[in-house]
Protein backbone atom coordinates (compact mmCIF):
# COMPACT_ATOMS: atom_id res chain seq x y z
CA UNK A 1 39.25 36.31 -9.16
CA UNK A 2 41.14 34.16 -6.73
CA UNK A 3 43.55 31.73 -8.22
CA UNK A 4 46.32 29.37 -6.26
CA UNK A 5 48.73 31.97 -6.97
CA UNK A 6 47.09 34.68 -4.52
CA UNK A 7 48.71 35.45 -1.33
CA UNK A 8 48.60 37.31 1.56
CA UNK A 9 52.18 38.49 2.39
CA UNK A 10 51.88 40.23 5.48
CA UNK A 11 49.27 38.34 8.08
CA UNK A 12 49.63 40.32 10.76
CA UNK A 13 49.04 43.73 9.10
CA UNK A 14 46.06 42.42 7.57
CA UNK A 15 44.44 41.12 10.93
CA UNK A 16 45.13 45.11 12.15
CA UNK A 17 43.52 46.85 8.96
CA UNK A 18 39.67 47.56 8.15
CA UNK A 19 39.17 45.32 5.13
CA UNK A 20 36.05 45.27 3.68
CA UNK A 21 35.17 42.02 2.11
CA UNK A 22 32.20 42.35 -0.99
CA UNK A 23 31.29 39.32 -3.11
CA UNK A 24 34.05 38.70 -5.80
CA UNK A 25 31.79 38.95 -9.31
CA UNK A 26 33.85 36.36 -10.92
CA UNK A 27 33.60 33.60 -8.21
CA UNK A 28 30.47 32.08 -6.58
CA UNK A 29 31.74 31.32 -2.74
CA UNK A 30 34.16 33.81 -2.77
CA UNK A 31 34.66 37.93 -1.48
CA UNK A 32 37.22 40.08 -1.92
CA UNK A 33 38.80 43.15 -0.32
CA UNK A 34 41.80 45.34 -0.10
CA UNK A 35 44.74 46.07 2.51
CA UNK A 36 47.25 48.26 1.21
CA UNK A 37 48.26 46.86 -2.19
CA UNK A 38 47.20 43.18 -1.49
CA UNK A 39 44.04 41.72 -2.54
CA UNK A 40 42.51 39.43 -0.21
CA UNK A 41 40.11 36.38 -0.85
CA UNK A 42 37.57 35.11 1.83
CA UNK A 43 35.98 32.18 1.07
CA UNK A 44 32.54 31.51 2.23
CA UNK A 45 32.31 27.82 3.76
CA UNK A 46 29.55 25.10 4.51
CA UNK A 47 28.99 25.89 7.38
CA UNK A 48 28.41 23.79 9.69
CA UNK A 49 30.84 21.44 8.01
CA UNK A 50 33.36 23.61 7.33
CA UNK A 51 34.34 26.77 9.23
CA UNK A 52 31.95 29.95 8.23
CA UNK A 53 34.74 31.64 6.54
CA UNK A 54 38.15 31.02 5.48
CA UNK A 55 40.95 33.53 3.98
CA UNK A 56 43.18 32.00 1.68
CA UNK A 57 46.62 33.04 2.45
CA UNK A 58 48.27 31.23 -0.35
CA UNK A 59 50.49 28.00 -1.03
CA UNK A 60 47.64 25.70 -0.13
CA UNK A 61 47.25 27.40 3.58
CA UNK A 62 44.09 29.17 4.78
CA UNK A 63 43.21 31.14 7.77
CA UNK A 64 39.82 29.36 9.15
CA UNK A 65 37.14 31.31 11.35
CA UNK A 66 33.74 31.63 12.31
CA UNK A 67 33.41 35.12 13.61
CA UNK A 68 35.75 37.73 12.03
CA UNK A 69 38.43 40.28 13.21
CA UNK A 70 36.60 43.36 14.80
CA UNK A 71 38.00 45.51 11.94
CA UNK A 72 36.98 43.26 8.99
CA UNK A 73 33.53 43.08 7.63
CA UNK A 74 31.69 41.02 5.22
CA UNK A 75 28.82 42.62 2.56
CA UNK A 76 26.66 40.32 0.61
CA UNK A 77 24.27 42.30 -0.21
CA UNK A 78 23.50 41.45 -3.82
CA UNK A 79 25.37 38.39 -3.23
CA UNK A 80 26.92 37.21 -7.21
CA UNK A 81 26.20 37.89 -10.88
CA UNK A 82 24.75 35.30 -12.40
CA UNK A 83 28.29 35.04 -14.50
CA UNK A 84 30.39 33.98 -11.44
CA UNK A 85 32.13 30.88 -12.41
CA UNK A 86 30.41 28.07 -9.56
CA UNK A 87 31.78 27.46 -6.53
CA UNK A 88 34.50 25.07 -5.88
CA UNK A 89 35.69 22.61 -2.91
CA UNK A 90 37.80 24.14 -0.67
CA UNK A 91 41.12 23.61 -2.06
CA UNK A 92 40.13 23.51 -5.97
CA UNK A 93 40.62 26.73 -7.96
CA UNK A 94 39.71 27.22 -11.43
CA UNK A 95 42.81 27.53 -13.25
């Protein structure tokens, strides 16, 4: 469950890693995977309004892209429980 208090200390590491991102079952919009201790949030956009995917790297910044580092991929197969709390605005969590 991503919240504003997620971060992503160490960018560059996590660019160089195999992450695999799977939807996040308590958030509609949102995957999740693992480098080294960190959990990471991706955040499916609108696209075309809004960049296809966006990792949120904490303090109100994001990481915007449309086609993802060659070690990274995204699985949505099964896509989100029925449960997931809706999606949000980029920006809004739910606290």
């Amino acid at each position: 469950m991503v919240t504003r208090a997620s971060t992503v200390p160490d960018l560059e590491s996590v660019l160089a890693s195999y992450v695999v991102f799977t939807p996040d079952p308590l958030d509609c919009g949102w995957f999740r995977g693992r480098c080294s201790s960190t959990t990471l949030y991706l955040r499916l956009g609108n696209f075309p309004d809004e960049h296809l995917y966006s990792l949120y790297l904490g303090h109100g910044r994001w990481m915007d892209f449309t086609v993802s580092p060659n070690l990274w991929s995204v699985e949505a197969a099964g896509g989100w429980p029925d449960s997931a709390r809706p999606r949000l605005p980029k920006g809004q969590f739910h606290e």
